[in-house]
Protein backbone atom coordinates (compact mmCIF):
# COMPACT_ATOMS: atom_id res chain seq x y z
CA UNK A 1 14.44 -22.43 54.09
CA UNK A 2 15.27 -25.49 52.34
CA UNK A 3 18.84 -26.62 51.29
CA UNK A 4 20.11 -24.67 48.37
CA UNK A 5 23.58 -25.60 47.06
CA UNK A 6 25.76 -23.47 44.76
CA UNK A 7 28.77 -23.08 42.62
CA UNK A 8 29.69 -19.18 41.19
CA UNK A 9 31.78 -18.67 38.40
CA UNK A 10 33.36 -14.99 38.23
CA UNK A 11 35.21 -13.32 35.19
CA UNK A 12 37.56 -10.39 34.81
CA UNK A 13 40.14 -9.38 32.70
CA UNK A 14 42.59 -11.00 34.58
CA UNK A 15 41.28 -14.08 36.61
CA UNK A 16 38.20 -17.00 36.46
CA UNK A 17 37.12 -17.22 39.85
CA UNK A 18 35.39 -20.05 40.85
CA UNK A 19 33.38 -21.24 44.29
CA UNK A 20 31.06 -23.56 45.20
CA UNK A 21 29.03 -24.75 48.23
CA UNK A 22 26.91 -28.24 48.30
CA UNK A 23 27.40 -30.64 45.55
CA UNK A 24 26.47 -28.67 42.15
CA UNK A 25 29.99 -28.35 40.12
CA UNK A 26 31.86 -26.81 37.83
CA UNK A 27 34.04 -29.27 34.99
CA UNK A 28 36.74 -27.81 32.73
CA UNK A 29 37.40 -29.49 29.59
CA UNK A 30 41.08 -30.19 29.24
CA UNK A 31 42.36 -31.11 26.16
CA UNK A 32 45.64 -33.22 25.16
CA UNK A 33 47.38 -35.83 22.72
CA UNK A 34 47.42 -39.20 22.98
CA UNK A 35 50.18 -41.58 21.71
CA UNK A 36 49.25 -41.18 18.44
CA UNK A 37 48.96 -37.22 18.84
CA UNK A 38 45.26 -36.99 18.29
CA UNK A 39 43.66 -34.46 20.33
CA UNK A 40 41.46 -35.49 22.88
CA UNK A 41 39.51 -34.29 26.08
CA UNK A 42 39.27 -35.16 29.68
CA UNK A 43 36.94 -33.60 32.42
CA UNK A 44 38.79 -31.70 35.28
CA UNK A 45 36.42 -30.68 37.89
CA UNK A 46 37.37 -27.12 39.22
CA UNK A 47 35.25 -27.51 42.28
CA UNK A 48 34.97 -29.67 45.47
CA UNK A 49 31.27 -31.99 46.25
CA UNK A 50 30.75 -31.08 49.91
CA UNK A 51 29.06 -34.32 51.17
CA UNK A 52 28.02 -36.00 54.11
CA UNK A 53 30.25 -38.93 52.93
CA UNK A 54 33.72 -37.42 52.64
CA UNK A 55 36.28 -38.11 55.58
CA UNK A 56 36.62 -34.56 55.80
CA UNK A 57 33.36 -33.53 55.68
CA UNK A 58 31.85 -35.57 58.22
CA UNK A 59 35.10 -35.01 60.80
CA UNK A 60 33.50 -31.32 60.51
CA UNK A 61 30.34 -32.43 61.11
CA UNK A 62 30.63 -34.30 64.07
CA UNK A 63 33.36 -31.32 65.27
CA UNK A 64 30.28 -28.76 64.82
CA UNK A 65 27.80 -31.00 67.26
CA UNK A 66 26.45 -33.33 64.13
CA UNK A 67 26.33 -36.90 63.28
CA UNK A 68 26.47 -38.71 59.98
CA UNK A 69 24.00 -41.83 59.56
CA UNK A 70 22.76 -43.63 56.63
CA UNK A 71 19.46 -43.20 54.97
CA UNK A 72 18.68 -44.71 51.88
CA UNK A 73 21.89 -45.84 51.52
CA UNK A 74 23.28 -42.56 51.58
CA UNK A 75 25.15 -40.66 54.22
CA UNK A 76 23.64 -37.75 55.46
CA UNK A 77 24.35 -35.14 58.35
CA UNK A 78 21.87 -36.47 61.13
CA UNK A 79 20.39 -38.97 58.55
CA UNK A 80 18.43 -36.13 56.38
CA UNK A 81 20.91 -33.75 54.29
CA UNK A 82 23.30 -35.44 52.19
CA UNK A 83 25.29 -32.45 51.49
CA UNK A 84 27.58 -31.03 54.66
CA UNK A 85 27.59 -27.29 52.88
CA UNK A 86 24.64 -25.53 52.13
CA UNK A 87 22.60 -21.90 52.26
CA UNK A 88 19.86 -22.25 54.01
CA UNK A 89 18.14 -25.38 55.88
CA UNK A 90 18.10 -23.44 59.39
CA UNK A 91 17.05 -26.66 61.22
CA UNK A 92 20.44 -28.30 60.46
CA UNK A 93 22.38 -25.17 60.07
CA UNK A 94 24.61 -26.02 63.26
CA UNK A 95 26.20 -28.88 61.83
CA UNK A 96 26.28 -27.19 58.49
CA UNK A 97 29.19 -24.91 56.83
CA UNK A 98 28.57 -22.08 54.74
CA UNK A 99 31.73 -21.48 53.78
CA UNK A 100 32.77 -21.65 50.17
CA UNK A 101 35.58 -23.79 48.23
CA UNK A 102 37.08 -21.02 46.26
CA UNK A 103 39.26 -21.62 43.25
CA UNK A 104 41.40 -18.62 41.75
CA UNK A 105 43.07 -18.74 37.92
CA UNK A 106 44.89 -16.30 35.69
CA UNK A 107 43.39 -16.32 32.54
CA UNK A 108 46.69 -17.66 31.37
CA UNK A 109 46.57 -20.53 33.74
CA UNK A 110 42.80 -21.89 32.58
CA UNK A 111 44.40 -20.94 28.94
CA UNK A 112 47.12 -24.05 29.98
CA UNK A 113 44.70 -26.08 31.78
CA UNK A 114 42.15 -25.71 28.73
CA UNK A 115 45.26 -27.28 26.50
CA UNK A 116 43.71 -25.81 23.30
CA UNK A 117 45.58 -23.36 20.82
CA UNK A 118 44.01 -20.12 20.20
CA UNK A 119 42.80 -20.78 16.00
CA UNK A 120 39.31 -20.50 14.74
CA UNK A 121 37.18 -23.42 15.96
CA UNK A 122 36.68 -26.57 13.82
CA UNK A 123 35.89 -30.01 14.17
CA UNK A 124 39.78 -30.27 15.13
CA UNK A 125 40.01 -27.03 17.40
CA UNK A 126 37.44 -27.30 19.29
CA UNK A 127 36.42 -24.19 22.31
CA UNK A 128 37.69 -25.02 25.68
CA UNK A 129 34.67 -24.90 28.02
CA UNK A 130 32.99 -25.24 31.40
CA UNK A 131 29.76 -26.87 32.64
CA UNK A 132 28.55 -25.24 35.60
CA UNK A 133 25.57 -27.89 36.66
CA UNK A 134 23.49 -28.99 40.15
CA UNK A 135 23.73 -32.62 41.67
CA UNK A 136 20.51 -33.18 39.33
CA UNK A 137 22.96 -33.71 36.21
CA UNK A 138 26.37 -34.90 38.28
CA UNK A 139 24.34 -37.59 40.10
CA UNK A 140 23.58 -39.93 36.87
CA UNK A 141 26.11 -37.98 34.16
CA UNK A 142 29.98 -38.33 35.01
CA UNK A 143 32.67 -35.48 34.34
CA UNK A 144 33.99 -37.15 31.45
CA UNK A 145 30.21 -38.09 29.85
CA UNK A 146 29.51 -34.54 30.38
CA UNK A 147 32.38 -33.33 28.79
CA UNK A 148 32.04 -35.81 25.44
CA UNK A 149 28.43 -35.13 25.35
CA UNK A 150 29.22 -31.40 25.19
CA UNK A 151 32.01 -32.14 22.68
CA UNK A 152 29.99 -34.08 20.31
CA UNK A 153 26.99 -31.23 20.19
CA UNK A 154 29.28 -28.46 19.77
CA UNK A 155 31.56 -30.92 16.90
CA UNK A 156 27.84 -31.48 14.99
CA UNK A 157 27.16 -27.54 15.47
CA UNK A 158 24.98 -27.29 17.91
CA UNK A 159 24.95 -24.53 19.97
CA UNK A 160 25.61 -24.27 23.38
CA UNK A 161 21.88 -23.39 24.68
CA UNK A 162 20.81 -26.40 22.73
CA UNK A 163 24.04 -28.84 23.91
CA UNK A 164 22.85 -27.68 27.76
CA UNK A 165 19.45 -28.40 26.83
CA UNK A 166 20.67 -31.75 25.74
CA UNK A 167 22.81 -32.21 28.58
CA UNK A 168 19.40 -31.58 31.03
CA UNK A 169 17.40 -34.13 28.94
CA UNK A 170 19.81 -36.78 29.32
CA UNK A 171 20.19 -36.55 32.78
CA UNK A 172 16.44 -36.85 33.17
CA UNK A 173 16.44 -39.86 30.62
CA UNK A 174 19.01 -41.52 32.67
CA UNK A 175 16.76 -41.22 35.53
CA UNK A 176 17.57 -38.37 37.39
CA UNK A 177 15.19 -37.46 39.90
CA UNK A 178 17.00 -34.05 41.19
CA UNK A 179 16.62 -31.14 39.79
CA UNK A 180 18.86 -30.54 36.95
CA UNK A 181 20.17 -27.33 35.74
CA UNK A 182 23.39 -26.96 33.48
CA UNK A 183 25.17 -23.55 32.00
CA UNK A 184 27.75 -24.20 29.60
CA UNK A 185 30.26 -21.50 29.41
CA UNK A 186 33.05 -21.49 26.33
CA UNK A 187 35.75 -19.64 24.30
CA UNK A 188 35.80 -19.40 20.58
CA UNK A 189 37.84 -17.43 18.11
CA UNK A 190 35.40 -14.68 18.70
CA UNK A 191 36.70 -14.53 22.28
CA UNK A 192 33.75 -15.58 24.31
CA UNK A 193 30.12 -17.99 23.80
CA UNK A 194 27.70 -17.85 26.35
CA UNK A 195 25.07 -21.00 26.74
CA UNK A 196 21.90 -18.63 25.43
CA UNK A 197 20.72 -18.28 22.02
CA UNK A 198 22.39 -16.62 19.36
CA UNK A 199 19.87 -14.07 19.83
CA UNK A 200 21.28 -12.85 23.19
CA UNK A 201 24.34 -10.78 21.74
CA UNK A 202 22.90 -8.09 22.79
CA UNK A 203 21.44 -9.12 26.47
CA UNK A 204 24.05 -11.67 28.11
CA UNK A 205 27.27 -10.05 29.56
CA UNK A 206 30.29 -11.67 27.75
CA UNK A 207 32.12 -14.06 29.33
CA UNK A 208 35.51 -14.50 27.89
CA UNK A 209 37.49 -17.23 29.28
């Protein structure tokens, strides 16, 4: 099998559970004040990129039998795989982890990361979310871009299918050559927004952050 990466974002009633393996990721969006106590927003990445290129990474690695050597510029676990975490990819699975980066939050601790008050959105309230996307997007599109991309669609009413969609042809336009796939996940006054059509009340669990 060929390298497959992953990041897994759980729900209860109590806790957001989030893991990832590989280099996709998951980005809250955090909002705050500035000095002159306007709100804006900031991308906090929730998960870890496991890559050939971290200090940590590659000391695991080499501990597991590996090696990490440049190709293309790029640092890879015995010059092929630039990712040091991954399901699948039995000819380098050896040198490989499996093992997740787990991240655990009470709903009232993503509540205070999110920084947003619980009122009906608006152009000055807007939903706290997450963008769950693979390497495809991260590799050309920063947290932050992400984030204020996201922002923007949702502030000119876009929905969040259509603001992912957005997200996907960006990354593309800015040359991406990866593949690229992004799920935004947010809370609004209604308690929960998945990133599917309006249409899919009825079909997608809801997700309530």
């Amino acid at each position: 099998p060929i390298c497959t990466t992953a990041t897994i974002l759980y729900v209860t009633e109590l806790a957001v559970v989030i893991a990832n393996v590989g280099d996709s990721r998951a980005v809250l969006s955090k909002w705050s004040h500035n000095e002159k106590k306007e709100k804006v927003v900031t991308g906090l990445q929730l998960t870890i990129d496991h890559i050939a290129s971290s200090p940590k990474e590659r000391d695991e690695v080499v501990e597991r039998g590996g090696f990490i050597a440049k190709s293309g510029g790029i640092d890879r676990v015995n010059g092929s795989l630039a990712v040091s975490r991954s399901l699948g990819d039995i000819k380098l699975a050896a040198y490989l982890s499996q093992t997740p980066h787990v991240i655990s939050l009470t709903k009232e601790e993503v509540h205070k990361s999110c920084g947003n008050d619980d009122h009906p959105v608006d152009n000055n309230n807007l939903p706290c979310f997450i963008i769950v996307a693979s390497d495809g997007l991260w590799d050309v599109v920063d947290n932050q871009d992400a984030v204020d991309f996201v922002n923007i669609a949702i502030k000119d009413g876009l929905s969040l299918q259509t603001a992912a969609q957005l997200l996907t042809q960006e990354a593309y336009v800015r040359g991406s050559s990866d593949n690229i796939g992004v799920l935004i996940v947010a809370r609004d006054d209604r308690g929960a927004a998945c990133s599917q059509p309006p249409k899919c009340a009825h079909t997608c669990p809801p997700i309530v952050l």
